[in-house]
Structure formats: structure tokens, C-alpha cells
PDB file of N, CA and C in Angstrom:
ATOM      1  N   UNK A   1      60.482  48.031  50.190  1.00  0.00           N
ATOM      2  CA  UNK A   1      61.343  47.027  50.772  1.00  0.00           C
ATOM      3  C   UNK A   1      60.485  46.149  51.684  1.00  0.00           C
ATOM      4  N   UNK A   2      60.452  44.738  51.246  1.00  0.00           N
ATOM      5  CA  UNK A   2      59.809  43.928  52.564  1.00  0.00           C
ATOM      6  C   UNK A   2      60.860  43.974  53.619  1.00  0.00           C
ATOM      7  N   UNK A   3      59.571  43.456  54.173  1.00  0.00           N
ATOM      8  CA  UNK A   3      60.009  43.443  55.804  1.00  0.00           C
ATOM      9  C   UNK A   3      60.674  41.890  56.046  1.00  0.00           C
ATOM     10  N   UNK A   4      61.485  42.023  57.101  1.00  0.00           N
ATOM     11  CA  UNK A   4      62.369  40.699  57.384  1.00  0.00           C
ATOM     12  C   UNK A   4      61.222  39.782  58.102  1.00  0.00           C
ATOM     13  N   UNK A   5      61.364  38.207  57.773  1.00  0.00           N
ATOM     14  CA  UNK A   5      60.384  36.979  58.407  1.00  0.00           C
ATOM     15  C   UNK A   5      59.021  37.323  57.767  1.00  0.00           C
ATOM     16  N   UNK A   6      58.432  38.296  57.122  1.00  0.00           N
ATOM     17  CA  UNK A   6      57.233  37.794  56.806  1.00  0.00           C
ATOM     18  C   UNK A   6      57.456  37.595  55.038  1.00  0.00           C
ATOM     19  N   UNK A   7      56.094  36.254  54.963  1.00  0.00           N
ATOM     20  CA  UNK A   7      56.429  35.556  53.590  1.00  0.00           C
ATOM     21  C   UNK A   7      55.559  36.566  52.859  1.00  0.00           C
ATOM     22  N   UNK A   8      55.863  36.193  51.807  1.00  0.00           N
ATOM     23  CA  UNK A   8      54.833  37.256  50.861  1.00  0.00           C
ATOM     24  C   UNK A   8      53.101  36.224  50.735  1.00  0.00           C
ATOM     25  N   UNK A   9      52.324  36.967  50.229  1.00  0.00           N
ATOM     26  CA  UNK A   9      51.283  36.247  49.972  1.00  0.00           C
ATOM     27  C   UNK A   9      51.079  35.366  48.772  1.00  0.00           C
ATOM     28  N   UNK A  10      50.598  34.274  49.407  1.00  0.00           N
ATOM     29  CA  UNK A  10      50.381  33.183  48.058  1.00  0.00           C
ATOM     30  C   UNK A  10      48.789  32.973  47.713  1.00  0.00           C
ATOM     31  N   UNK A  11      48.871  32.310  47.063  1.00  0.00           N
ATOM     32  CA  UNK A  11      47.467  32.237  45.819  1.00  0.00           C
ATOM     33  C   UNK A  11      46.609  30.729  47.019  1.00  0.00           C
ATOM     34  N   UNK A  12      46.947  30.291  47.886  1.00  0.00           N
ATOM     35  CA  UNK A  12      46.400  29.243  48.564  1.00  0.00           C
ATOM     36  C   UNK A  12      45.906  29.499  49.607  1.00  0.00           C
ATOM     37  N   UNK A  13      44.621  28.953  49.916  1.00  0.00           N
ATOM     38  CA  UNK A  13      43.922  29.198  50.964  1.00  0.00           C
ATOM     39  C   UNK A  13      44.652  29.119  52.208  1.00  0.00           C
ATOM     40  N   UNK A  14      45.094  29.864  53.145  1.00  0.00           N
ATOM     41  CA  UNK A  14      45.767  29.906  54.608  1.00  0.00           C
ATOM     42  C   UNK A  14      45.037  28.797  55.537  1.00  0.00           C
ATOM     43  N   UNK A  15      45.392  27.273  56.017  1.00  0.00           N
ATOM     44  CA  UNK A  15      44.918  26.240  57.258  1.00  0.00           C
ATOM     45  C   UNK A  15      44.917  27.157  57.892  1.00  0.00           C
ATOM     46  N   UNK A  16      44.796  26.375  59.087  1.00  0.00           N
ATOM     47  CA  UNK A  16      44.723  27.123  60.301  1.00  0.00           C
ATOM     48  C   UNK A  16      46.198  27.095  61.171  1.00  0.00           C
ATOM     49  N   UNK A  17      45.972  28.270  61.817  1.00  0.00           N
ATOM     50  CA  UNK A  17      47.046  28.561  62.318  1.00  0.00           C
ATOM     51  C   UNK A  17      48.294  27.515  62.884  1.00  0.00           C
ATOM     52  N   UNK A  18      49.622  27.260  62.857  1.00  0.00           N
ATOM     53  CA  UNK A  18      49.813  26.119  63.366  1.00  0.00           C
ATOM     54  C   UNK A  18      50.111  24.672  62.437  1.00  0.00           C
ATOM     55  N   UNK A  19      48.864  24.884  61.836  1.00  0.00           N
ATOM     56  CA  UNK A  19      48.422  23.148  61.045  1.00  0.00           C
ATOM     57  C   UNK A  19      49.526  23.085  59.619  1.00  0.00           C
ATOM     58  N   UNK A  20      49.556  22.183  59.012  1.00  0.00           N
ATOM     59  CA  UNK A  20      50.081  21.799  58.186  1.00  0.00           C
ATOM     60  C   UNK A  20      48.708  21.750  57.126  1.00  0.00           C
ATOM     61  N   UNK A  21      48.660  22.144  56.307  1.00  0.00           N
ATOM     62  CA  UNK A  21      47.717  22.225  54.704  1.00  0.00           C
ATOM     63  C   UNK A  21      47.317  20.756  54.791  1.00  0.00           C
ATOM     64  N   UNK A  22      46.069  20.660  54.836  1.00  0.00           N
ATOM     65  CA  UNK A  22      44.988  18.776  54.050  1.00  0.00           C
ATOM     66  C   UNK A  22      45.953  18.569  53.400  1.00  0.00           C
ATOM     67  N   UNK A  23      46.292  17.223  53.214  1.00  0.00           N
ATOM     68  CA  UNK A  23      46.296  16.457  51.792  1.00  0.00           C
ATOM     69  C   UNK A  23      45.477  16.840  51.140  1.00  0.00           C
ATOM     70  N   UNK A  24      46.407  16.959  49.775  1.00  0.00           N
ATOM     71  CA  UNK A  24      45.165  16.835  48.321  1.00  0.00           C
ATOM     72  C   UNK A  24      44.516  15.701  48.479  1.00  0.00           C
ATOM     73  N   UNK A  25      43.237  16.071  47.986  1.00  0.00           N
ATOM     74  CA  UNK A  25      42.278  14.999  47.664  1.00  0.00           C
ATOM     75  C   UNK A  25      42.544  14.117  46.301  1.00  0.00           C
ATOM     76  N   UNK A  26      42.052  12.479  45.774  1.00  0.00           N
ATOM     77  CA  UNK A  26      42.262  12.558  44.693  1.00  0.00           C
ATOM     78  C   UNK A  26      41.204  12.835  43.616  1.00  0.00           C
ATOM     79  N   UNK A  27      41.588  12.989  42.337  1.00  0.00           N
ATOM     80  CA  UNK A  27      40.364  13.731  41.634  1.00  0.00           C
ATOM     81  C   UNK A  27      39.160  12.469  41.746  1.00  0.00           C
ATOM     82  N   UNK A  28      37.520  13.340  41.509  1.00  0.00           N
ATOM     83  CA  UNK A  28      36.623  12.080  42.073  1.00  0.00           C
ATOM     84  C   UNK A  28      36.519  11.311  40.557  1.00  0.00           C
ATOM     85  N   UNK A  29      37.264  11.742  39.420  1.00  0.00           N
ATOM     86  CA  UNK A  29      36.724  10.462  38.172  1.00  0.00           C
ATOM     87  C   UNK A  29      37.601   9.333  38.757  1.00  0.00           C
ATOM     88  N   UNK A  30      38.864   9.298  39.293  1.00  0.00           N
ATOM     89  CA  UNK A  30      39.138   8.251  39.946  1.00  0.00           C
ATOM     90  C   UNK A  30      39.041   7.609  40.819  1.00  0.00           C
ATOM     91  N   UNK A  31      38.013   8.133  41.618  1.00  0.00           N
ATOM     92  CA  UNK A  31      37.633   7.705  43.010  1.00  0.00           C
ATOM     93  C   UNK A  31      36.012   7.197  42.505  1.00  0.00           C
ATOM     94  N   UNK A  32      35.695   7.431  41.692  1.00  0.00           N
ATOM     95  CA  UNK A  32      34.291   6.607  41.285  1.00  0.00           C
ATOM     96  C   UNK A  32      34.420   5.254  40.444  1.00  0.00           C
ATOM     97  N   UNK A  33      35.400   5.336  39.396  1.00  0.00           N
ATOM     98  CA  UNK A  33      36.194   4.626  38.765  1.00  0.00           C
ATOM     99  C   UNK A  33      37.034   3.281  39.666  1.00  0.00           C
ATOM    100  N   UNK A  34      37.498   3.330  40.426  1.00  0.00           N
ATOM    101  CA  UNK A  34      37.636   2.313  41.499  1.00  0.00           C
ATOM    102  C   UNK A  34      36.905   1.975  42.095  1.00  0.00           C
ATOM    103  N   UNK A  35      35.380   2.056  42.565  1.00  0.00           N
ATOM    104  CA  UNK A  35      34.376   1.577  43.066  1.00  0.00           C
ATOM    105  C   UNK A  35      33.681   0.345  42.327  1.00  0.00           C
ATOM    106  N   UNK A  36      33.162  -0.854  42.524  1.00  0.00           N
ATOM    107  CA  UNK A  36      32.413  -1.148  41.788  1.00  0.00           C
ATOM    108  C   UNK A  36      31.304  -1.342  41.625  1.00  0.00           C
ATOM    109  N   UNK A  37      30.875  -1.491  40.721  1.00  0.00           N
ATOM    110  CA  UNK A  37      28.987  -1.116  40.366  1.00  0.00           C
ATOM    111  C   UNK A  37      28.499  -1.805  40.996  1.00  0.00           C
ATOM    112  N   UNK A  38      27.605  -1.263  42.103  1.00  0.00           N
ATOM    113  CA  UNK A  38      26.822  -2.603  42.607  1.00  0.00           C
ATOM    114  C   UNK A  38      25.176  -2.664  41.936  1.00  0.00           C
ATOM    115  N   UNK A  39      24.632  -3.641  41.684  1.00  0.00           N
ATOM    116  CA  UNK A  39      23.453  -3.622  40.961  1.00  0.00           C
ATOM    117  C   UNK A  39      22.535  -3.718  41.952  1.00  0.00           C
ATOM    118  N   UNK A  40      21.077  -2.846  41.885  1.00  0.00           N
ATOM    119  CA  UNK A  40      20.423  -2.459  42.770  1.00  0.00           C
ATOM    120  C   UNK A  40      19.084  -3.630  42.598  1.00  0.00           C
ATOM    121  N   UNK A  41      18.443  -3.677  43.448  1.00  0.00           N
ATOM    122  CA  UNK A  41      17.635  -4.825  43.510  1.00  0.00           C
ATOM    123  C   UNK A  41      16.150  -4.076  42.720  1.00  0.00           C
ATOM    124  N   UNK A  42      15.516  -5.065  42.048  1.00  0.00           N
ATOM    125  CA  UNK A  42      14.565  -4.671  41.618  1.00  0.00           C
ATOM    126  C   UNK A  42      13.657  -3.766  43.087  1.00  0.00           C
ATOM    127  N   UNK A  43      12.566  -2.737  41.931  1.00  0.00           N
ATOM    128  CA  UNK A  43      11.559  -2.850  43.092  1.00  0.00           C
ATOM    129  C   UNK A  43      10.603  -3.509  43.287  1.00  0.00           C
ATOM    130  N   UNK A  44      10.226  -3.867  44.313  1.00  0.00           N
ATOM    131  CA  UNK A  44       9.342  -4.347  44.770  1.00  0.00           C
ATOM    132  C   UNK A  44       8.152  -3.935  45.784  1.00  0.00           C
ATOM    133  N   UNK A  45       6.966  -3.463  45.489  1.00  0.00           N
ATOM    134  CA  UNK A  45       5.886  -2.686  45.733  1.00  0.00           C
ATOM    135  C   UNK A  45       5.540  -3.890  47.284  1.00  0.00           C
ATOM    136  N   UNK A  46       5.081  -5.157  47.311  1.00  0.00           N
ATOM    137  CA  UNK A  46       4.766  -5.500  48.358  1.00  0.00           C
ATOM    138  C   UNK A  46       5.553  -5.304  49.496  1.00  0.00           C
ATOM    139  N   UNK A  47       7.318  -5.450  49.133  1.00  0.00           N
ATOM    140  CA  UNK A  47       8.333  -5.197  49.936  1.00  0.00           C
ATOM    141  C   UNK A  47       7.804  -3.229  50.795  1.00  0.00           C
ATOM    142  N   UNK A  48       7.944  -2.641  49.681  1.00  0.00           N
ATOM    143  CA  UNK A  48       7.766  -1.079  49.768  1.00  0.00           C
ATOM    144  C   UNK A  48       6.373  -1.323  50.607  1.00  0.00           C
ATOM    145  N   UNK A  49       5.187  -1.911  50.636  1.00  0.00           N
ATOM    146  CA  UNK A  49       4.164  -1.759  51.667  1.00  0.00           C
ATOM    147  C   UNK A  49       4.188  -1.802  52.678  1.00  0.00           C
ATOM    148  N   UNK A  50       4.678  -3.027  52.653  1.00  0.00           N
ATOM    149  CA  UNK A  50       4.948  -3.596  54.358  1.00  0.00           C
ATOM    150  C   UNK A  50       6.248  -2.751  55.298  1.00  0.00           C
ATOM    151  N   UNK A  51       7.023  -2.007  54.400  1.00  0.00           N
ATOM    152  CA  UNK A  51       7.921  -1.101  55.188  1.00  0.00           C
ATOM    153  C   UNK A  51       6.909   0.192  55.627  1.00  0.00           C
ATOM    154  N   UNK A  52       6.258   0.262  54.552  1.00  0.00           N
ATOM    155  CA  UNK A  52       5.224   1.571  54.783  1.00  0.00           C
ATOM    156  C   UNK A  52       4.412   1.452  56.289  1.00  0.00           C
ATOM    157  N   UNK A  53       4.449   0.136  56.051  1.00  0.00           N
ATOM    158  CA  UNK A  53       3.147   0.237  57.068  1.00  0.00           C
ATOM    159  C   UNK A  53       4.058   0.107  58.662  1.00  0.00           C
ATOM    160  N   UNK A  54       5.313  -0.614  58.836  1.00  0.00           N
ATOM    161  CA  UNK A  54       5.848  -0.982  59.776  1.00  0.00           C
ATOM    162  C   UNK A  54       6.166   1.215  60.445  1.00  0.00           C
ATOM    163  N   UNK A  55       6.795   1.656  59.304  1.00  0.00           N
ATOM    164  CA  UNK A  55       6.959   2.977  59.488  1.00  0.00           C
ATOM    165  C   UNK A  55       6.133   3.982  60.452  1.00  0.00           C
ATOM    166  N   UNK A  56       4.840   3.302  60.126  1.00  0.00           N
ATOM    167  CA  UNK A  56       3.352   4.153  59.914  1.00  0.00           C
ATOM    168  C   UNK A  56       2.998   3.568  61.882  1.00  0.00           C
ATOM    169  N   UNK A  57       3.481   2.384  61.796  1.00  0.00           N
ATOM    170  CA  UNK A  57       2.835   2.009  63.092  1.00  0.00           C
ATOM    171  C   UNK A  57       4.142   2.635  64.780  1.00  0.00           C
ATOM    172  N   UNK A  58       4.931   3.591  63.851  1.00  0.00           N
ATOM    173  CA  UNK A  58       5.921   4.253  65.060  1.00  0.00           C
ATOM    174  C   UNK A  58       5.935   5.729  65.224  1.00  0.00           C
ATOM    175  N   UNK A  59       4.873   6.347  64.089  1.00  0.00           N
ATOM    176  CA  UNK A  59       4.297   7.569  64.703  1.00  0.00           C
ATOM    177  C   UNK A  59       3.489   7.640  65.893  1.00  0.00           C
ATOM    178  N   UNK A  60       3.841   8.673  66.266  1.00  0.00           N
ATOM    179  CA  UNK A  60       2.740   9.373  67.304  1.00  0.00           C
ATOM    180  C   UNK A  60       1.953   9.833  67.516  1.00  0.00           C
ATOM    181  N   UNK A  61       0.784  10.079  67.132  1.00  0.00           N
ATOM    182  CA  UNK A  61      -0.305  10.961  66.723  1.00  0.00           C
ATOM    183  C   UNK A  61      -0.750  11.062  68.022  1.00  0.00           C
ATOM    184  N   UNK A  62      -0.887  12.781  67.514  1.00  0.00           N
ATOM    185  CA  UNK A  62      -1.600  13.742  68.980  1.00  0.00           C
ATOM    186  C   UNK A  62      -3.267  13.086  69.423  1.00  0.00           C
ATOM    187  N   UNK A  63      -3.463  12.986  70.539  1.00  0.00           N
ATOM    188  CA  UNK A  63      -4.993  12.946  70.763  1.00  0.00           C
ATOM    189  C   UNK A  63      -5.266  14.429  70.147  1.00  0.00           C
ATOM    190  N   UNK A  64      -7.310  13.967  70.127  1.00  0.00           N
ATOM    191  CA  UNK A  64      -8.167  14.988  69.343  1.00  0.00           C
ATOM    192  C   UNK A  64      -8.138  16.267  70.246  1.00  0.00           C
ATOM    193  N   UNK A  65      -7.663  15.732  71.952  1.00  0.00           N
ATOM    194  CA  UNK A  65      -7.566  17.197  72.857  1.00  0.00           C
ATOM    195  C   UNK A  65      -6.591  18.336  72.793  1.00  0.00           C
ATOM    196  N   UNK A  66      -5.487  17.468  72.082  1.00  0.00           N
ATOM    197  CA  UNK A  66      -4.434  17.955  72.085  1.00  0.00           C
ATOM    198  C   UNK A  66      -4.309  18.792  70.484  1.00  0.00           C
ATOM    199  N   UNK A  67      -5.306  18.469  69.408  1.00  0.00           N
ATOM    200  CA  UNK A  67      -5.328  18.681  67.904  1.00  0.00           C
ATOM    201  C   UNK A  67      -6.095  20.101  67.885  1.00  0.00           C
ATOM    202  N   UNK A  68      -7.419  19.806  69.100  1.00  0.00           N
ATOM    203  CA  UNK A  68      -8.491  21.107  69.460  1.00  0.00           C
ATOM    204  C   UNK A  68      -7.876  22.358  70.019  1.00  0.00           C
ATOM    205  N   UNK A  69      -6.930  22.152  70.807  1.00  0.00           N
ATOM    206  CA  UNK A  69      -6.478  23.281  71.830  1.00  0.00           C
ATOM    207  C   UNK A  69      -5.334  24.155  70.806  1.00  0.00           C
ATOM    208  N   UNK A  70      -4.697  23.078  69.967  1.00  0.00           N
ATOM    209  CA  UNK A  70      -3.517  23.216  69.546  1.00  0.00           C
ATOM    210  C   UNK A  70      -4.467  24.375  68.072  1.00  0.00           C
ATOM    211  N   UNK A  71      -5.568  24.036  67.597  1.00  0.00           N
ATOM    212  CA  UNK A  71      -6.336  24.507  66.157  1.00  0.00           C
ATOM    213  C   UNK A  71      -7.274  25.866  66.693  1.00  0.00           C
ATOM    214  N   UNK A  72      -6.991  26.078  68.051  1.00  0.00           N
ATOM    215  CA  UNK A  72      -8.236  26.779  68.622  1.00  0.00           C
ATOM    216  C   UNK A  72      -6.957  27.907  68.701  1.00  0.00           C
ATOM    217  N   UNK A  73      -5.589  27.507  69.266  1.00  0.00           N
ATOM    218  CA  UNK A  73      -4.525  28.333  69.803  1.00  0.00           C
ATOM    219  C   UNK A  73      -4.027  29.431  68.626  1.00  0.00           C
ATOM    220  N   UNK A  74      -4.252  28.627  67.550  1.00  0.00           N
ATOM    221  CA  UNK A  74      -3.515  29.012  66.050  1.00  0.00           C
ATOM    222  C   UNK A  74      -4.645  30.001  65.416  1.00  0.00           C
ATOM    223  N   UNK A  75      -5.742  30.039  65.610  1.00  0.00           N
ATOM    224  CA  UNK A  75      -6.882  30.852  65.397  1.00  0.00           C
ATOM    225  C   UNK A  75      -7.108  32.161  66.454  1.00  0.00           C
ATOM    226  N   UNK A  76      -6.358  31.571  67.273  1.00  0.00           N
ATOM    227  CA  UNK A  76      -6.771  32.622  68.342  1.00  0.00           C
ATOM    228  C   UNK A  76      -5.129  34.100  67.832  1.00  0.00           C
ATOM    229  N   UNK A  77      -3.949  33.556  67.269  1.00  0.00           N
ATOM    230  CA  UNK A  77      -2.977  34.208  67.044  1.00  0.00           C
ATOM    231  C   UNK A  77      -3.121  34.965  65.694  1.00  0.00           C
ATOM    232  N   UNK A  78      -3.893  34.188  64.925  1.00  0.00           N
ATOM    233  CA  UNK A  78      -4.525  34.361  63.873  1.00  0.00           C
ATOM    234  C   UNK A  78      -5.113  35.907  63.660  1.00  0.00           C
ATOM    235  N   UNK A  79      -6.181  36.111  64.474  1.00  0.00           N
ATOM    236  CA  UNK A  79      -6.992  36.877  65.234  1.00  0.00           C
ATOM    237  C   UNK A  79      -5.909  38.047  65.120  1.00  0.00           C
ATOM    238  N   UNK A  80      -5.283  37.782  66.493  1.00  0.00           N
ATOM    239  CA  UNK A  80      -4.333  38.782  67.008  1.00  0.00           C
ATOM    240  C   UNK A  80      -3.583  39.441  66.192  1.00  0.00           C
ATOM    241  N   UNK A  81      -3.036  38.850  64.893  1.00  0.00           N
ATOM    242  CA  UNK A  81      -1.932  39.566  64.016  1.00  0.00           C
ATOM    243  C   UNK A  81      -2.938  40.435  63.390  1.00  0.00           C
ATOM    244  N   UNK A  82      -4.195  39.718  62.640  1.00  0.00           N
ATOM    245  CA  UNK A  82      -4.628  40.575  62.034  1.00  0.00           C
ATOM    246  C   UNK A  82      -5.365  41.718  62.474  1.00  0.00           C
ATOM    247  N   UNK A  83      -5.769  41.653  64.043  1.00  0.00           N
ATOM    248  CA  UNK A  83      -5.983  42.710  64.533  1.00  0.00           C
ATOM    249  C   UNK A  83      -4.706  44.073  64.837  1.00  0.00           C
ATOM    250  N   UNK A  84      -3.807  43.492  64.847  1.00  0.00           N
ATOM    251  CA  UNK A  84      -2.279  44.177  64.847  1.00  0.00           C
ATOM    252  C   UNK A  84      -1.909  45.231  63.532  1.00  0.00           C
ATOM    253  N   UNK A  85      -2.122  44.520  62.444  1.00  0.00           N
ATOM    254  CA  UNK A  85      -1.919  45.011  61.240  1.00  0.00           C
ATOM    255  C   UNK A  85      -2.717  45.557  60.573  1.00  0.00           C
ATOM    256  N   UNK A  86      -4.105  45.403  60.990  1.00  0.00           N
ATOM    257  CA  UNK A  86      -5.364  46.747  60.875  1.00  0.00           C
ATOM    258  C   UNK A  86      -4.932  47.833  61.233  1.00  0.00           C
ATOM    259  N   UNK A  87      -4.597  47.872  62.465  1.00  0.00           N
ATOM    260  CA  UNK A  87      -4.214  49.068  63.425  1.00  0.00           C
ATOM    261  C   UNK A  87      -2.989  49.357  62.757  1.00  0.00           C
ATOM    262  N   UNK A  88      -2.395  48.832  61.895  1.00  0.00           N
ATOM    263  CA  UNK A  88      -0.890  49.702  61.785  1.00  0.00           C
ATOM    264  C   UNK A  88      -0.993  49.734  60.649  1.00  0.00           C
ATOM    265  N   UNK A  89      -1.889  49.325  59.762  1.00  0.00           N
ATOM    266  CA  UNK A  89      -2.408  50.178  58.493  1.00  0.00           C
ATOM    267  C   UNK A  89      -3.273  51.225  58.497  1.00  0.00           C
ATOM    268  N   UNK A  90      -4.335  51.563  59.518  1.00  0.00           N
ATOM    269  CA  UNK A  90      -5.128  52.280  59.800  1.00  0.00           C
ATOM    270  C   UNK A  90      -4.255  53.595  60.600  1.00  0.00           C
ATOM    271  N   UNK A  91      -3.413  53.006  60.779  1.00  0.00           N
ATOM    272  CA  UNK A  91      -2.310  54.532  61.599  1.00  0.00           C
ATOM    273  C   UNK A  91      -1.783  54.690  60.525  1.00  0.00           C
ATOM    274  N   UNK A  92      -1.127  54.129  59.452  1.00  0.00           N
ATOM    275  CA  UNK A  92      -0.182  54.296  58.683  1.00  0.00           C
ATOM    276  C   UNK A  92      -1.252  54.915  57.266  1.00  0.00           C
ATOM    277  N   UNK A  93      -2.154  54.923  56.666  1.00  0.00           N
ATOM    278  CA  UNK A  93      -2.905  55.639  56.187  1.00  0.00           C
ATOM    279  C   UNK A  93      -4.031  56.677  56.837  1.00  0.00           C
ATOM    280  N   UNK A  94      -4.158  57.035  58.140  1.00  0.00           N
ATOM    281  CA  UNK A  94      -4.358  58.176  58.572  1.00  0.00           C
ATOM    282  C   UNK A  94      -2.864  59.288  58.462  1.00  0.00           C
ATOM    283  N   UNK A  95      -2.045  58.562  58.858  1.00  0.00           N
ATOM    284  CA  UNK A  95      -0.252  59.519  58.569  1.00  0.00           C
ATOM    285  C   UNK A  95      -0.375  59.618  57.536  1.00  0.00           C
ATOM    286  N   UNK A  96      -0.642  58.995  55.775  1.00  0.00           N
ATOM    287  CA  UNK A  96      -0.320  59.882  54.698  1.00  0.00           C
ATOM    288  C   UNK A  96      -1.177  60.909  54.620  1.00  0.00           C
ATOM    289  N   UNK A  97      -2.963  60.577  54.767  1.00  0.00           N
ATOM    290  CA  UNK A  97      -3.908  61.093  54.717  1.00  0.00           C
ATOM    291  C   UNK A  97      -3.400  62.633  55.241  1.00  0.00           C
ATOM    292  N   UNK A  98      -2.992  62.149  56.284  1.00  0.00           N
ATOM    293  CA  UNK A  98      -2.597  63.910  57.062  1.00  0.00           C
ATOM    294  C   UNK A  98      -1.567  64.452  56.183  1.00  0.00           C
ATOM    295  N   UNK A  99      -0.547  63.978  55.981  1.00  0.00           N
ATOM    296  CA  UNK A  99       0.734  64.419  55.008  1.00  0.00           C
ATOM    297  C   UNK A  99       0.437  64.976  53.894  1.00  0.00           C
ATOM    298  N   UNK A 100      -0.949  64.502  53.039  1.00  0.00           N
ATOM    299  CA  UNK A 100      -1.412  64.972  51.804  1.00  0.00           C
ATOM    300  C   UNK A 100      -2.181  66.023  51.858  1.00  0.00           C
ATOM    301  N   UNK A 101      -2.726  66.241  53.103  1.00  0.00           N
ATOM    302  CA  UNK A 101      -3.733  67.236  53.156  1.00  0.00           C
ATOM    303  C   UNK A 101      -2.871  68.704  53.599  1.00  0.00           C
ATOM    304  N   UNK A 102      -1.653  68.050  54.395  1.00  0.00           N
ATOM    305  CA  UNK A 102      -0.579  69.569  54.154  1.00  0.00           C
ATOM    306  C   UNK A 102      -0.147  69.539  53.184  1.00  0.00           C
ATOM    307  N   UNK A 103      -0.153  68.464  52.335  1.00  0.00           N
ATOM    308  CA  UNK A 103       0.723  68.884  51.261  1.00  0.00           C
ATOM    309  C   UNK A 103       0.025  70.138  49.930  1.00  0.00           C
ATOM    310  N   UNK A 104      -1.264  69.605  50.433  1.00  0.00           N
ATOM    311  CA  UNK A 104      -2.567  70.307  49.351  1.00  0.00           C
ATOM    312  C   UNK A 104      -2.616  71.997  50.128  1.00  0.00           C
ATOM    313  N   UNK A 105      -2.635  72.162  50.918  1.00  0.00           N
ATOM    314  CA  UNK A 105      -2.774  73.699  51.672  1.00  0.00           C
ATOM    315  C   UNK A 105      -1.809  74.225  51.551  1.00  0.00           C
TER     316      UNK A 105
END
């Protein structure tokens, strides 16, 4: 026997609490279909340069002090992991090493 005031469950995703369900959308072959074609402009390579270059002149590029410290920093972490993961392969094959040698006695 259901229970009194609650609805049964339906096949539609639950809004949110409160809200009233989106509007349907309409399907998109008709929503592309009402648009109209706009025709795209040739390309043009001198056009495409001169944007290139306008682009090119609003980066920032690091000074060489800032490229050194930054290439010296990344070498130096470099270092560090792989000194990290020696050691925890070198523990971690001394532990089987030992494991096998009880396993052999």
C-alpha cells in the first residue's frame, strides 16, 4: 500500500528542489536550420602575419636571470626525486632479498 502525499517515481530527471522543470529545448536540426550561412572570408596569410606578430609583441618573456635560477631550481628537484627513489628501491629490494632468503631456509 502507498503511502498518502508521496508521488510515485517517474522516468524524469528530479530539478531542483522547489523549481519548476527547464523548458524543453528545441531540437538543434532546427535551430541550425534557422541560422543563416554566413560565408567566411578567404584566408589571408599577410593578414594572419601581422596578427602573429601584433600577438607576439604582448608576451612577456622572463629575463635570462630569471630562466637560470628557474633551470638550475628544476635540476636541483630533479636530483632530489631521484635520489628519493634510489633509496626506496634500494629498501624495497633489500625487503624482497630478505623475504627470499627466508623463504629458501
Amino acid at each position: 500500500m502507498a503511502k498518502q502525499g508521496v508521488k510515485p517515481p517517474s522516468n524524469r530527471r528530479p530539478g531542483a528542489p522547489g523549481r519548476p522543470a527547464a523548458p524543453a529545448k528545441p531540437p538543434v536540426a532546427a535551430t541550425v536550420a534557422a541560422e543563416p550561412k554566413v560565408k567566411k572570408p578567404p584566408f589571408n596569410p599577410v593578414r594572419f602575419w601581422r596578427e602573429v606578430q601584433q600577438e607576439a609583441r604582448k608576451i612577456t618573456w622572463t629575463s635570462w636571470r630569471e630562466t637560470w635560477i628557474t633551470s638550475v631550481l628544476v635540476f636541483i628537484m630533479v636530483a632530489i626525486t631521484g635520489v628519493f627513489f634510489l633509496a626506496v628501491d634500494q629498501a624495497l629490494g633489500f625487503g624482497m632479498q630478505y623475504l627470499l632468503k627466508l623463504a629458501q631456509s
